[in-house]
C-alpha atoms as a PDB file:
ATOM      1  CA  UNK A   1     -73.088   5.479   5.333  1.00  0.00           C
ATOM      2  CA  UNK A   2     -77.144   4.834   4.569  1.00  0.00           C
ATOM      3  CA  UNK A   3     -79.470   7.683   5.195  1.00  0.00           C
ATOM      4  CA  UNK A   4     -81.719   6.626   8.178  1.00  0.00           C
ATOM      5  CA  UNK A   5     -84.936   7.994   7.485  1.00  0.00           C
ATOM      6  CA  UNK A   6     -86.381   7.725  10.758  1.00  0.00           C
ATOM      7  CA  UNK A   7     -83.887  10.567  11.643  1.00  0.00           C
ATOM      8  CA  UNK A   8     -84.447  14.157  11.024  1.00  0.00           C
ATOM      9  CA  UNK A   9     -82.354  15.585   8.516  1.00  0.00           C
ATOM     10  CA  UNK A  10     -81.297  18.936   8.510  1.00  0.00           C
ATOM     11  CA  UNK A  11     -79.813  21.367   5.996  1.00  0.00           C
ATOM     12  CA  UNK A  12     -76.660  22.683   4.158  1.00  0.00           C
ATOM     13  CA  UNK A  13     -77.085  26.017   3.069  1.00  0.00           C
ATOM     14  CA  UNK A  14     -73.966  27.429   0.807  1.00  0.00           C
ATOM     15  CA  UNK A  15     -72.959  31.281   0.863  1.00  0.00           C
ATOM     16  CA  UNK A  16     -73.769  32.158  -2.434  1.00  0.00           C
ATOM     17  CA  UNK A  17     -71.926  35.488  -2.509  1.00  0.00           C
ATOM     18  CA  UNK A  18     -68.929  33.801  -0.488  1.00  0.00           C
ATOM     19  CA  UNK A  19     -68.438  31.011  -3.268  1.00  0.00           C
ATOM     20  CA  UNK A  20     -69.141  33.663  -6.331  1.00  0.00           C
ATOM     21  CA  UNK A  21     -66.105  35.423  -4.813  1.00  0.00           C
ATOM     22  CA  UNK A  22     -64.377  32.732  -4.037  1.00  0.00           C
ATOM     23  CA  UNK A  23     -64.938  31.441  -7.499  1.00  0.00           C
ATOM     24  CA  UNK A  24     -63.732  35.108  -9.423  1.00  0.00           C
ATOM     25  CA  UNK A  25     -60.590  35.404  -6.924  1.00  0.00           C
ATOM     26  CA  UNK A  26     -59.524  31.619  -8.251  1.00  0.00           C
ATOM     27  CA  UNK A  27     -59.847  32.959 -11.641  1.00  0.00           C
ATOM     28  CA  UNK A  28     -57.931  35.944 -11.614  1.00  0.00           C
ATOM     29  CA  UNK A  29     -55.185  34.120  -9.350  1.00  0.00           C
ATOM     30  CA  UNK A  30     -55.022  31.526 -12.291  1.00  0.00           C
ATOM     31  CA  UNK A  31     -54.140  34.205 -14.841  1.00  0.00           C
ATOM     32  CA  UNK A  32     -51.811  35.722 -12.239  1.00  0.00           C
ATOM     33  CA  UNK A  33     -50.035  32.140 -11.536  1.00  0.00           C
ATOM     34  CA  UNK A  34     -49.773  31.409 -15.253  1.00  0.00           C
ATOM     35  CA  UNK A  35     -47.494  34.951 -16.052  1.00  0.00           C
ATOM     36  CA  UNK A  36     -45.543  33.881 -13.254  1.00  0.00           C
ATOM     37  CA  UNK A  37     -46.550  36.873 -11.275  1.00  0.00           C
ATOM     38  CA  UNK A  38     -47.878  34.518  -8.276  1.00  0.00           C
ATOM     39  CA  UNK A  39     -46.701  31.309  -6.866  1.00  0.00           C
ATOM     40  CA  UNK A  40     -48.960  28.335  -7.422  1.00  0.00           C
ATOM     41  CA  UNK A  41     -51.132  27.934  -4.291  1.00  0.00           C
ATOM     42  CA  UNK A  42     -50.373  24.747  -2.889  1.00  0.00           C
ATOM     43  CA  UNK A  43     -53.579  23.312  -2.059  1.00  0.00           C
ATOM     44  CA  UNK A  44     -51.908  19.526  -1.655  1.00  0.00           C
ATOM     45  CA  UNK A  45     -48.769  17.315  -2.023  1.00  0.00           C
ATOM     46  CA  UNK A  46     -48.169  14.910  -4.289  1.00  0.00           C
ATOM     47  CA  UNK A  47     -47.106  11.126  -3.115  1.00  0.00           C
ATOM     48  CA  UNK A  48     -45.139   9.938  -6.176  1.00  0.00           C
ATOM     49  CA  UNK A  49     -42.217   7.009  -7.282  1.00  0.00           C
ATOM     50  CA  UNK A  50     -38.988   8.262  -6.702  1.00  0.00           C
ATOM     51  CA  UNK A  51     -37.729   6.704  -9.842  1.00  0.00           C
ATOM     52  CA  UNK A  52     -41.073   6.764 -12.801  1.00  0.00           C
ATOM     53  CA  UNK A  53     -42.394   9.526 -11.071  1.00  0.00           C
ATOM     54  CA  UNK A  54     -45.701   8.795 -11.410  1.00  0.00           C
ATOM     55  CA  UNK A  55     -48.004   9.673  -8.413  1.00  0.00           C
ATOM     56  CA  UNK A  56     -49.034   6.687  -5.891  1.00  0.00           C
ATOM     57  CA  UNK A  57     -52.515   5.395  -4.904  1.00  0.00           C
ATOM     58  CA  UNK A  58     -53.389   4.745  -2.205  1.00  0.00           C
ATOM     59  CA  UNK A  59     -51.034   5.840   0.001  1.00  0.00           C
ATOM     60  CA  UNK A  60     -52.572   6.247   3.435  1.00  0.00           C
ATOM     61  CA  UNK A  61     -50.330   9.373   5.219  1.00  0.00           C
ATOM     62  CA  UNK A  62     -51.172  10.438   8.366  1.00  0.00           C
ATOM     63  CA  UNK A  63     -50.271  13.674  10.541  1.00  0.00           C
ATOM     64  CA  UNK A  64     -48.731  12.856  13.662  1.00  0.00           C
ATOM     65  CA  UNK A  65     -47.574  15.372  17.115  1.00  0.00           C
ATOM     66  CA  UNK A  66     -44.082  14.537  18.117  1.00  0.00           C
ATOM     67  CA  UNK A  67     -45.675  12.623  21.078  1.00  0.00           C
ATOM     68  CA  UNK A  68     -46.882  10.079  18.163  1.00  0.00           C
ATOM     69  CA  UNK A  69     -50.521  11.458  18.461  1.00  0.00           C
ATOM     70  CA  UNK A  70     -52.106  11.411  15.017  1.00  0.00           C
ATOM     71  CA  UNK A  71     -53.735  14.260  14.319  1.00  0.00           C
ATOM     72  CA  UNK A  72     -55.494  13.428  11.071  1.00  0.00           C
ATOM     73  CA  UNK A  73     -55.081  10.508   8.624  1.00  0.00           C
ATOM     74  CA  UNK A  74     -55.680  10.686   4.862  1.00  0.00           C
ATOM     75  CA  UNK A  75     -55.719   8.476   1.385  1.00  0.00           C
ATOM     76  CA  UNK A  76     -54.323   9.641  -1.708  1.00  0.00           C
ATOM     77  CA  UNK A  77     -56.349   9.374  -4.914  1.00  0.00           C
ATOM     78  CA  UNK A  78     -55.489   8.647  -7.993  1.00  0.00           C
ATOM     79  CA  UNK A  79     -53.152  11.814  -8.706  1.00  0.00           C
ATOM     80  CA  UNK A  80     -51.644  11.245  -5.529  1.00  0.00           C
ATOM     81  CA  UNK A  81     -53.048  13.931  -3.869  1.00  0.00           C
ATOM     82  CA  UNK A  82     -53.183  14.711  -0.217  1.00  0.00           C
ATOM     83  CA  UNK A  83     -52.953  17.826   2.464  1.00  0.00           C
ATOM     84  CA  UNK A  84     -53.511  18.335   6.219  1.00  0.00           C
ATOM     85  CA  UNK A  85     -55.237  21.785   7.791  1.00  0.00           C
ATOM     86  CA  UNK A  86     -52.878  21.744  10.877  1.00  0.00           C
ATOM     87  CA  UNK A  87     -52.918  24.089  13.751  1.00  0.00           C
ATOM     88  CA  UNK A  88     -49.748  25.464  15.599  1.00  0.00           C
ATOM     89  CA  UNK A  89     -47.068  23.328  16.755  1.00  0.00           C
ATOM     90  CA  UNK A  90     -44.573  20.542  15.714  1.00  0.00           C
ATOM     91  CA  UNK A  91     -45.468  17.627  13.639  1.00  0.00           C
ATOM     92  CA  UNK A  92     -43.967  14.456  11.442  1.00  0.00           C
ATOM     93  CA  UNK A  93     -45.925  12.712   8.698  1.00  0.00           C
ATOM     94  CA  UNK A  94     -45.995   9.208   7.771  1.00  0.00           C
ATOM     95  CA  UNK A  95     -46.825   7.586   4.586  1.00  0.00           C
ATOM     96  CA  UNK A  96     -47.496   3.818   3.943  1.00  0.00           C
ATOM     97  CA  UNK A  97     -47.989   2.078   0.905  1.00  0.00           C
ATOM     98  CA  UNK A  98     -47.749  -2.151   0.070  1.00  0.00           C
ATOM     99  CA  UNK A  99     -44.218  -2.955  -2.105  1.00  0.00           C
ATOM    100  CA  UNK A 100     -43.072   1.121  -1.286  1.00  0.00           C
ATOM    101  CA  UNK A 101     -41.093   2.362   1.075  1.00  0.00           C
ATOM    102  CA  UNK A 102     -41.055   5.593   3.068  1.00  0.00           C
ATOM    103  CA  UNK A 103     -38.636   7.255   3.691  1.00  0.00           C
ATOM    104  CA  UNK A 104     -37.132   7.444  -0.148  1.00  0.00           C
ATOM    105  CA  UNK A 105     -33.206   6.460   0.438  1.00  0.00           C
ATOM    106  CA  UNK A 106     -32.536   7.253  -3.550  1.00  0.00           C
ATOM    107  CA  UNK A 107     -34.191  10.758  -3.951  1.00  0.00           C
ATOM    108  CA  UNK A 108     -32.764  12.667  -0.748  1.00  0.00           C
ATOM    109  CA  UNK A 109     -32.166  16.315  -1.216  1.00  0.00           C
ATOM    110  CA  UNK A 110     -35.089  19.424  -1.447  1.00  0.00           C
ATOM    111  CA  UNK A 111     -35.647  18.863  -5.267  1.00  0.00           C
ATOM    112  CA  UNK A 112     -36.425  16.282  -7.518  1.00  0.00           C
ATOM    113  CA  UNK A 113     -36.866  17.650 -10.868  1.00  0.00           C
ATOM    114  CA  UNK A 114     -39.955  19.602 -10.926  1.00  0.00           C
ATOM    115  CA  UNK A 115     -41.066  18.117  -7.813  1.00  0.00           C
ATOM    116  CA  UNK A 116     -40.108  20.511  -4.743  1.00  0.00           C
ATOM    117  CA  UNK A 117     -40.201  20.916  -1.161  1.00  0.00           C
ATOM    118  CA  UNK A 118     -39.947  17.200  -0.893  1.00  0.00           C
ATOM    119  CA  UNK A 119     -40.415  15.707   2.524  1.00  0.00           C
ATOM    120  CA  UNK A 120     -38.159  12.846   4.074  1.00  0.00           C
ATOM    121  CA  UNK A 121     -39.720  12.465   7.774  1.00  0.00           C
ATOM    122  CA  UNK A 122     -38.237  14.730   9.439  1.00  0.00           C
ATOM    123  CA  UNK A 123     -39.960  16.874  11.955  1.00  0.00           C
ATOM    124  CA  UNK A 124     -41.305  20.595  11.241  1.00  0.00           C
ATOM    125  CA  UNK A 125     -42.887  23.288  13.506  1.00  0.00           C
ATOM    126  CA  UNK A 126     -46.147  25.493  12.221  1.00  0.00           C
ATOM    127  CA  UNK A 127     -46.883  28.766  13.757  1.00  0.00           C
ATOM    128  CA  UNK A 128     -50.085  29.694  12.136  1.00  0.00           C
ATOM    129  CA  UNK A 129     -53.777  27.956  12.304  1.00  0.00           C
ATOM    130  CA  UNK A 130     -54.643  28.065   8.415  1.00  0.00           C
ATOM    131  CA  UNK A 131     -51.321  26.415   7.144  1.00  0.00           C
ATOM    132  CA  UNK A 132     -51.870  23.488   5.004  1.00  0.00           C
ATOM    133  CA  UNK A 133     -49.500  20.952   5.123  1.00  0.00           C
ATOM    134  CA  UNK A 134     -48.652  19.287   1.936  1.00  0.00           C
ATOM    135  CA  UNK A 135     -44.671  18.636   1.243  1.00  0.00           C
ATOM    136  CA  UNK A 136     -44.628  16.547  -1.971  1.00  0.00           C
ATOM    137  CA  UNK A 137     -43.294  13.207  -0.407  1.00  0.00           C
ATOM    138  CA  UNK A 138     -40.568  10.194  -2.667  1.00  0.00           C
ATOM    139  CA  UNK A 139     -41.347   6.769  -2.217  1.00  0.00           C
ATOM    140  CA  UNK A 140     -38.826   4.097  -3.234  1.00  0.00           C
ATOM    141  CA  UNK A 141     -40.415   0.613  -5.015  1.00  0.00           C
ATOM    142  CA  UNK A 142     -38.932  -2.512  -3.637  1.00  0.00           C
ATOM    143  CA  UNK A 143     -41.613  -4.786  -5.087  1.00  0.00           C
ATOM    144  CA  UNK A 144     -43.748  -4.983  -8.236  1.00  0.00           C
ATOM    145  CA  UNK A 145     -47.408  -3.227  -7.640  1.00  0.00           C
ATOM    146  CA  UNK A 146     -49.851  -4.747  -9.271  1.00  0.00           C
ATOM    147  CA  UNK A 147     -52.128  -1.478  -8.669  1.00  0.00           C
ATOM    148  CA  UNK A 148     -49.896   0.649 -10.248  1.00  0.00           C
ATOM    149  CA  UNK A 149     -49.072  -1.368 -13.149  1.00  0.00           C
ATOM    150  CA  UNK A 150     -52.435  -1.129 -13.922  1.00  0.00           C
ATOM    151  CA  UNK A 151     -53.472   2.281 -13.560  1.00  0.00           C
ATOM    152  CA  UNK A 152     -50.837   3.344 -16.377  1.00  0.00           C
ATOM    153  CA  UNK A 153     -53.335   2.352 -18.396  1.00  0.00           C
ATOM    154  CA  UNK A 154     -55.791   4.912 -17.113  1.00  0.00           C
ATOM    155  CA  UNK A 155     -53.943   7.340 -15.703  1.00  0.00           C
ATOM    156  CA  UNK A 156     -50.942   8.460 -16.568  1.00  0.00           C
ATOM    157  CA  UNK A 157     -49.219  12.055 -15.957  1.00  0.00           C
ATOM    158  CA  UNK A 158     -47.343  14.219 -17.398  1.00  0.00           C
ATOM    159  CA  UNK A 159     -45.413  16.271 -14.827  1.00  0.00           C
ATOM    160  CA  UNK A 160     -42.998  18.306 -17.108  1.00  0.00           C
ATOM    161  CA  UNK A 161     -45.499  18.784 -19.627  1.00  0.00           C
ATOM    162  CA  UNK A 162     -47.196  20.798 -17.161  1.00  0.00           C
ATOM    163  CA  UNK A 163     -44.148  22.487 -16.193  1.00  0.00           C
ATOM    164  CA  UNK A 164     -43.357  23.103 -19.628  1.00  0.00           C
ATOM    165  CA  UNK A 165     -46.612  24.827 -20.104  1.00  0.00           C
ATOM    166  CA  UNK A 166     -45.955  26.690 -16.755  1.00  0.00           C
ATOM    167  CA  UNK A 167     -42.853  27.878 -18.068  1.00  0.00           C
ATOM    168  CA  UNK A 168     -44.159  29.196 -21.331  1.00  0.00           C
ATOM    169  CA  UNK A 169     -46.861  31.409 -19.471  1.00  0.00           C
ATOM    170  CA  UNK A 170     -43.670  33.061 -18.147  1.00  0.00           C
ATOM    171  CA  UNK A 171     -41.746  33.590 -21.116  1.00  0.00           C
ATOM    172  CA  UNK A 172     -45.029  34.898 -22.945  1.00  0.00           C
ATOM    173  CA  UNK A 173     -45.573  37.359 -20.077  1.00  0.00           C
ATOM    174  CA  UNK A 174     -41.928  38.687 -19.981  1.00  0.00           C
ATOM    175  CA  UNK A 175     -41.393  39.027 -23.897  1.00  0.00           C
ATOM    176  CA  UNK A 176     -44.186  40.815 -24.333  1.00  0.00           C
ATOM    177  CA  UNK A 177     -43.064  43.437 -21.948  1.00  0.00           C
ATOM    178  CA  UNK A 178     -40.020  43.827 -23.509  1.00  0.00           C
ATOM    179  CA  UNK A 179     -42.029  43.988 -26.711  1.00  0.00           C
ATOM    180  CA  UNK A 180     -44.238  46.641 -25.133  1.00  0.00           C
ATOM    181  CA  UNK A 181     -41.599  48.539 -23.710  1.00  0.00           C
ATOM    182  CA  UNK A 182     -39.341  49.066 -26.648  1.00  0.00           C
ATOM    183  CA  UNK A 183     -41.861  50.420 -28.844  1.00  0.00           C
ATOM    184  CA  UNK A 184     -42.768  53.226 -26.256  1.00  0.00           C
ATOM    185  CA  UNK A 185     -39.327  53.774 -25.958  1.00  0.00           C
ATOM    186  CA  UNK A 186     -38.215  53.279 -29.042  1.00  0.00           C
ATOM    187  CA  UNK A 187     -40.453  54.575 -31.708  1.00  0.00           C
ATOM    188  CA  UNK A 188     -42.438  57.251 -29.229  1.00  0.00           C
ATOM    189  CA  UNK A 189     -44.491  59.214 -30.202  1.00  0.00           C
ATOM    190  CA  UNK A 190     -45.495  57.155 -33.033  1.00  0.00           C
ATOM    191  CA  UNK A 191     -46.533  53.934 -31.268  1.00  0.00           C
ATOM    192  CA  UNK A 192     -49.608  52.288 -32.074  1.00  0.00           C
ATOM    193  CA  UNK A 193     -52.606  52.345 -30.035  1.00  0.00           C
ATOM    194  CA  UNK A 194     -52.947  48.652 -29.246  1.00  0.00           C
ATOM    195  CA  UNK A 195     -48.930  49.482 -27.327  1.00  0.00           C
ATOM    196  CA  UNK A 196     -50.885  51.239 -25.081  1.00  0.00           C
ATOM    197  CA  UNK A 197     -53.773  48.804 -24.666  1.00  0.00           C
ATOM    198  CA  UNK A 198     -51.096  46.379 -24.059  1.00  0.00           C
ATOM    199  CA  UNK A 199     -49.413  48.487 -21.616  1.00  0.00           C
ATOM    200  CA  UNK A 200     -52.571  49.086 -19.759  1.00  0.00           C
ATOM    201  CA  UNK A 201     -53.337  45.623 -19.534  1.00  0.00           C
ATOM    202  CA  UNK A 202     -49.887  44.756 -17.985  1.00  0.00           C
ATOM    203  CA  UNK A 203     -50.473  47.954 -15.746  1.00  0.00           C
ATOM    204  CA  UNK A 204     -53.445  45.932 -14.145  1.00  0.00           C
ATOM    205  CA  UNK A 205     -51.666  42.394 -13.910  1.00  0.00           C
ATOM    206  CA  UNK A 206     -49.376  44.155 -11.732  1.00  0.00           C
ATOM    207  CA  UNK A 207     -51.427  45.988  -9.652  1.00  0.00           C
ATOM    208  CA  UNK A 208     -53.695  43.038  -9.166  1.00  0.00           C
ATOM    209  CA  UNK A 209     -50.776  41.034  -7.831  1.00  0.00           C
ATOM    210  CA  UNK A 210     -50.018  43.496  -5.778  1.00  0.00           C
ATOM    211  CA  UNK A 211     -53.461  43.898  -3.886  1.00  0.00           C
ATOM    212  CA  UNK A 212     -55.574  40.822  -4.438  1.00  0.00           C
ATOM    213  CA  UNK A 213     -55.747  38.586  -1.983  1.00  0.00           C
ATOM    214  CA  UNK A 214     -54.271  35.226  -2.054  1.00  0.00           C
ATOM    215  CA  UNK A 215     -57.672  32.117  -1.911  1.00  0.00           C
ATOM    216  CA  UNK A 216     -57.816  30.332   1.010  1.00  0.00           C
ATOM    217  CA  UNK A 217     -57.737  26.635   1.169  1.00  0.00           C
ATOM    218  CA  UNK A 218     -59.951  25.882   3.751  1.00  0.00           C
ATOM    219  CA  UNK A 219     -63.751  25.655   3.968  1.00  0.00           C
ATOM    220  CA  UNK A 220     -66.030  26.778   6.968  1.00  0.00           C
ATOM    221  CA  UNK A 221     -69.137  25.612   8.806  1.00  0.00           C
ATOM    222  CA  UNK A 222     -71.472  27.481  10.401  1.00  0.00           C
ATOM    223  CA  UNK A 223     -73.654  25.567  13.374  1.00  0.00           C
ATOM    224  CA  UNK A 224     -77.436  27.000  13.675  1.00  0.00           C
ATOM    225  CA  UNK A 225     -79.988  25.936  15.974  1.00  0.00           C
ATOM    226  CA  UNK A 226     -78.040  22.245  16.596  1.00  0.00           C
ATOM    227  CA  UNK A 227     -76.567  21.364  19.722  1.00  0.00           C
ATOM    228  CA  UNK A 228     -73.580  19.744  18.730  1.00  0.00           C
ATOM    229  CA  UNK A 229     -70.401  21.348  18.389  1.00  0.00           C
ATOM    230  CA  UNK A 230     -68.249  22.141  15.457  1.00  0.00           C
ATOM    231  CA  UNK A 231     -65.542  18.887  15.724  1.00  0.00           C
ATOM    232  CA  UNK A 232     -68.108  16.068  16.418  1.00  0.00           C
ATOM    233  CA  UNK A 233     -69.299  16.556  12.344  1.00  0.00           C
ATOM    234  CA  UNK A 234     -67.836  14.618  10.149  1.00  0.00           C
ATOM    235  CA  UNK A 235     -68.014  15.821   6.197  1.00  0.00           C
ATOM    236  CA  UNK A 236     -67.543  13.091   3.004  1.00  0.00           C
ATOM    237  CA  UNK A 237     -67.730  14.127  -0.674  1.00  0.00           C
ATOM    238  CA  UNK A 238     -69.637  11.227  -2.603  1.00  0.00           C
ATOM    239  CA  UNK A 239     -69.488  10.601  -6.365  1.00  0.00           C
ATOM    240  CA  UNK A 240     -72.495  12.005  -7.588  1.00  0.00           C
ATOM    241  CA  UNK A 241     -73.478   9.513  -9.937  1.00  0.00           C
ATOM    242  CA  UNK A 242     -71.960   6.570  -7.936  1.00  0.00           C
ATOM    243  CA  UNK A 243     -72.876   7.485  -4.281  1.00  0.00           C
ATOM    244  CA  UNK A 244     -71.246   4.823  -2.501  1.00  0.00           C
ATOM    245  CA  UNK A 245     -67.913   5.931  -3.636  1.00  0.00           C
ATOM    246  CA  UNK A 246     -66.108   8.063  -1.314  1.00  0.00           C
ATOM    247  CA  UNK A 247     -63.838  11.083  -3.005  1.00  0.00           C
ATOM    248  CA  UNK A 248     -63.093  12.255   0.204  1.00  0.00           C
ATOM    249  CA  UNK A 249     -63.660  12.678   3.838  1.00  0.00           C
ATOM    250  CA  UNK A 250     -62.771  14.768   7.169  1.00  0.00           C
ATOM    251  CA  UNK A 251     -63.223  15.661  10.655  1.00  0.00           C
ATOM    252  CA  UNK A 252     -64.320  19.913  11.097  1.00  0.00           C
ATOM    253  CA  UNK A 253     -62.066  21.336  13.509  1.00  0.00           C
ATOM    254  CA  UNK A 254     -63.543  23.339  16.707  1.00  0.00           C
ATOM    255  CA  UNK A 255     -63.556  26.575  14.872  1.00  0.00           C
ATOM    256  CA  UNK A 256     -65.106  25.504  11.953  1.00  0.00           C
ATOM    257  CA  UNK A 257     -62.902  25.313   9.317  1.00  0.00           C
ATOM    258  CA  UNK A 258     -62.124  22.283   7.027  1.00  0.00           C
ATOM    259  CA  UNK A 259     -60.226  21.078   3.522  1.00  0.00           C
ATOM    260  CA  UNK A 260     -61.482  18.875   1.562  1.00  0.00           C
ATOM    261  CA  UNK A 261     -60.945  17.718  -2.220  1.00  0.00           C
ATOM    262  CA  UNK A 262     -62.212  16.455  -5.504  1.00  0.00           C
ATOM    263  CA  UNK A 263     -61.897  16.793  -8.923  1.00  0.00           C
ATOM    264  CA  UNK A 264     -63.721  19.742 -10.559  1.00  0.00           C
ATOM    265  CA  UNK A 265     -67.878  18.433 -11.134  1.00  0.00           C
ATOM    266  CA  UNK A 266     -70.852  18.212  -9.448  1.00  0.00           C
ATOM    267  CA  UNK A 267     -70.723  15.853  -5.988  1.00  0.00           C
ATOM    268  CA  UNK A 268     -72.372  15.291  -2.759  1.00  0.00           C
ATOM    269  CA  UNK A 269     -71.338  16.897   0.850  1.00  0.00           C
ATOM    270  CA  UNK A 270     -72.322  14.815   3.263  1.00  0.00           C
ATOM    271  CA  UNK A 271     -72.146  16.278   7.272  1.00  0.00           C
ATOM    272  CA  UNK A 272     -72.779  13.623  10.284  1.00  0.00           C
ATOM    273  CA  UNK A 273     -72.355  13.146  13.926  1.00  0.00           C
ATOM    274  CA  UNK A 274     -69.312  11.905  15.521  1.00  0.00           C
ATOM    275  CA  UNK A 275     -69.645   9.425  18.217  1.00  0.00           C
ATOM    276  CA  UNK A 276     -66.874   7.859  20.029  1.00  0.00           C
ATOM    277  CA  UNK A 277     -64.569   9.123  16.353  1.00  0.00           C
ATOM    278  CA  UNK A 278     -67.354   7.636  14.204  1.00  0.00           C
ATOM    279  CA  UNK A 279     -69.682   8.735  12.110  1.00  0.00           C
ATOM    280  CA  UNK A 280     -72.933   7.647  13.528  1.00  0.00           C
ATOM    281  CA  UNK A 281     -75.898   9.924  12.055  1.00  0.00           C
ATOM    282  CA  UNK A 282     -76.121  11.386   8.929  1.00  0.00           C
ATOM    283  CA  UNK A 283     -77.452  14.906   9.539  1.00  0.00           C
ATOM    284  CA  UNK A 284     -77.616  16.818   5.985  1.00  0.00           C
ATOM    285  CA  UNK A 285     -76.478  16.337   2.648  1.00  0.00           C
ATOM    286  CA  UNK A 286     -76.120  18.776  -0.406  1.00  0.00           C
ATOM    287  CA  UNK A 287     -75.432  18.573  -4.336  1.00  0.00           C
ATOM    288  CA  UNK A 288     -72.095  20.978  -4.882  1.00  0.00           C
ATOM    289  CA  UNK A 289     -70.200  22.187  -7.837  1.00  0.00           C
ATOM    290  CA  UNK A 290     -66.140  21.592  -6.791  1.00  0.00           C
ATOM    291  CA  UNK A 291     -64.496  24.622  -9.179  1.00  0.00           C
ATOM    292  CA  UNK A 292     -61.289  24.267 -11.302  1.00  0.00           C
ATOM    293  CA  UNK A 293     -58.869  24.396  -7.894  1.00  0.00           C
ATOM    294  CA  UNK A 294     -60.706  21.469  -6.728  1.00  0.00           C
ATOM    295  CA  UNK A 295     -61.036  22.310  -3.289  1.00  0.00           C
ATOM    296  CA  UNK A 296     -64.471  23.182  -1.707  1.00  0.00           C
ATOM    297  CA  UNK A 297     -63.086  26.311   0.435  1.00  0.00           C
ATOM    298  CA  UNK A 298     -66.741  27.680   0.797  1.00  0.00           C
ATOM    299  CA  UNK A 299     -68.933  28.708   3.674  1.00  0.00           C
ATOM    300  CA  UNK A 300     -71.585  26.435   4.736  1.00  0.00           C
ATOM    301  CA  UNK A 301     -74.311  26.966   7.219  1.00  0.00           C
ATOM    302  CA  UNK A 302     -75.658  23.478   8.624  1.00  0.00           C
ATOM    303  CA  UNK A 303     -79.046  24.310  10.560  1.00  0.00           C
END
């Protein structure tokens, strides 16, 4: 959407302080996830092919009330990424993709190798306002894609070398314990001092897991001095260097809070009016930094 310069635009002001935290607690939950002392925050599902298990693009999967009311509609990208901010009550997602088909009738069951909490249709009740929704959701070929074929070429994952890193985190973390403890045990009092740097260190892993607070996936906007409410702005992430390319879009519920997604780098957040469910006006746009979770879960004021 062009900039109409006739139009006032306003302003996009991030919470330094909020991000800066934001940005440390994502770091030390990182360390924690790679030990294996946290679970992975899920901050989106994955849309993949049930049999190369590669991830699908585009897949367009939209959040839908049991009434059929969609509630929100999104497009993977590349990695086949998705995820939904849904509020309470009961919902069924639908995915559509040319030459795939949804739902998978050859990978059926919870788990499909490293992939988990897979999704097959059915429907599923939320009781709290901040869930994200992102299952990681099978799709079954049934013709050639062209699209797909293609992209190999420039992107192409490696799920279980990830999960083989994962893993490895884990068994680093646990043998050194057992290192640790059977020289305090074992050769006390004569144990080196680094033992008991190492123990200290492990002493603060755990209590961090214990009291720090999980990140949040969402993002928040603040409304000063404009008399439009909260749900009729509409915020798009634009490449920075090629602005007509959309990374990716969505509607700000009434209280404020959003998800959006990119790859870690510098891009622009865009925020316009909502007219009739379109964006009409551009009102403010801002340069951001998306961090290493690549999700913009900041506070924004727009004013």
């Amino acid at each position: 959407m062009d900039k109409n310069n006739n139009q006032k635009e306003y302003k996009l002001r991030q919470w330094f302080f909020s991000g800066l935290i934001l940005a440390l607690m994502h770091l030390l939950d990182g360390v924690l996830v790679f030990f294996g002392l946290r679970d992975s925050k899920r901050y989106w599902g994955i849309v993949y092919d049930s049999i190369s298990k590669q991830p699908l693009d585009p897949v367009i999967v939209k959040l839908m009330y049991v009434d059929g009311h969609e509630v929100e509609s999104r497009v993977t990208d590349m990695e086949g990424h998705y995820g939904f901010l849904a509020r309470p009550g009961k919902f069924k997602i639908f995915a559509r993709k040319t030459n795939y088909e949804f739902p998978s009738q050859i990978v059926t069951g919870d788990k499909d190798g490293i992939f988990e909490n897979l999704y097959h249709g059915e429907f599923f009740a939320l009781s709290g306002d901040n869930e994200v929704v992102a299952p990681n959701i099978p799709m079954d070929p049934v013709n050639s894609d062209w699209n797909q074929e293609a992209k190999k070429k420039v992107v192409n994952t490696y799920p279980y070398l990830k999960y083989f890193v994962n893993k490895m985190g884990i068994i680093l973390f646990w043998s050194g314990l057992i290192f640790v403890l059977l020289n305090l045990f074992i050769i006390y009092p004569k144990v080196p001092n680094y033992i008991f740097a190492v123990s200290g260190a492990y002493v603060i892993l755990a209590i961090m897991a214990a009291i720090l607070p999980e990140p949040r996936l969402w993002g928040k906007l603040k409304i000063k001095n404009l008399d439009i409410p909260a749900e009729k702005i509409f915020l798009e992430l634009r490449n920075e260097k090629f602005f007509e390319i959309a990374l990716d879009k969505t509607q700000v519920r009434e209280d404020g809070k959003f998800l959006l997604r990119a790859k870690p780098g510098r891009c622009f957040l865009l925020a316009s009016e909502l007219v009739n469910g379109k964006p009409i006006r551009l009102l403010a746009r801002k340069l951001i930094r998306v961090g290493h979770s690549g999700v913009i879960n900041r506070n924004f004021t727009l004013h």
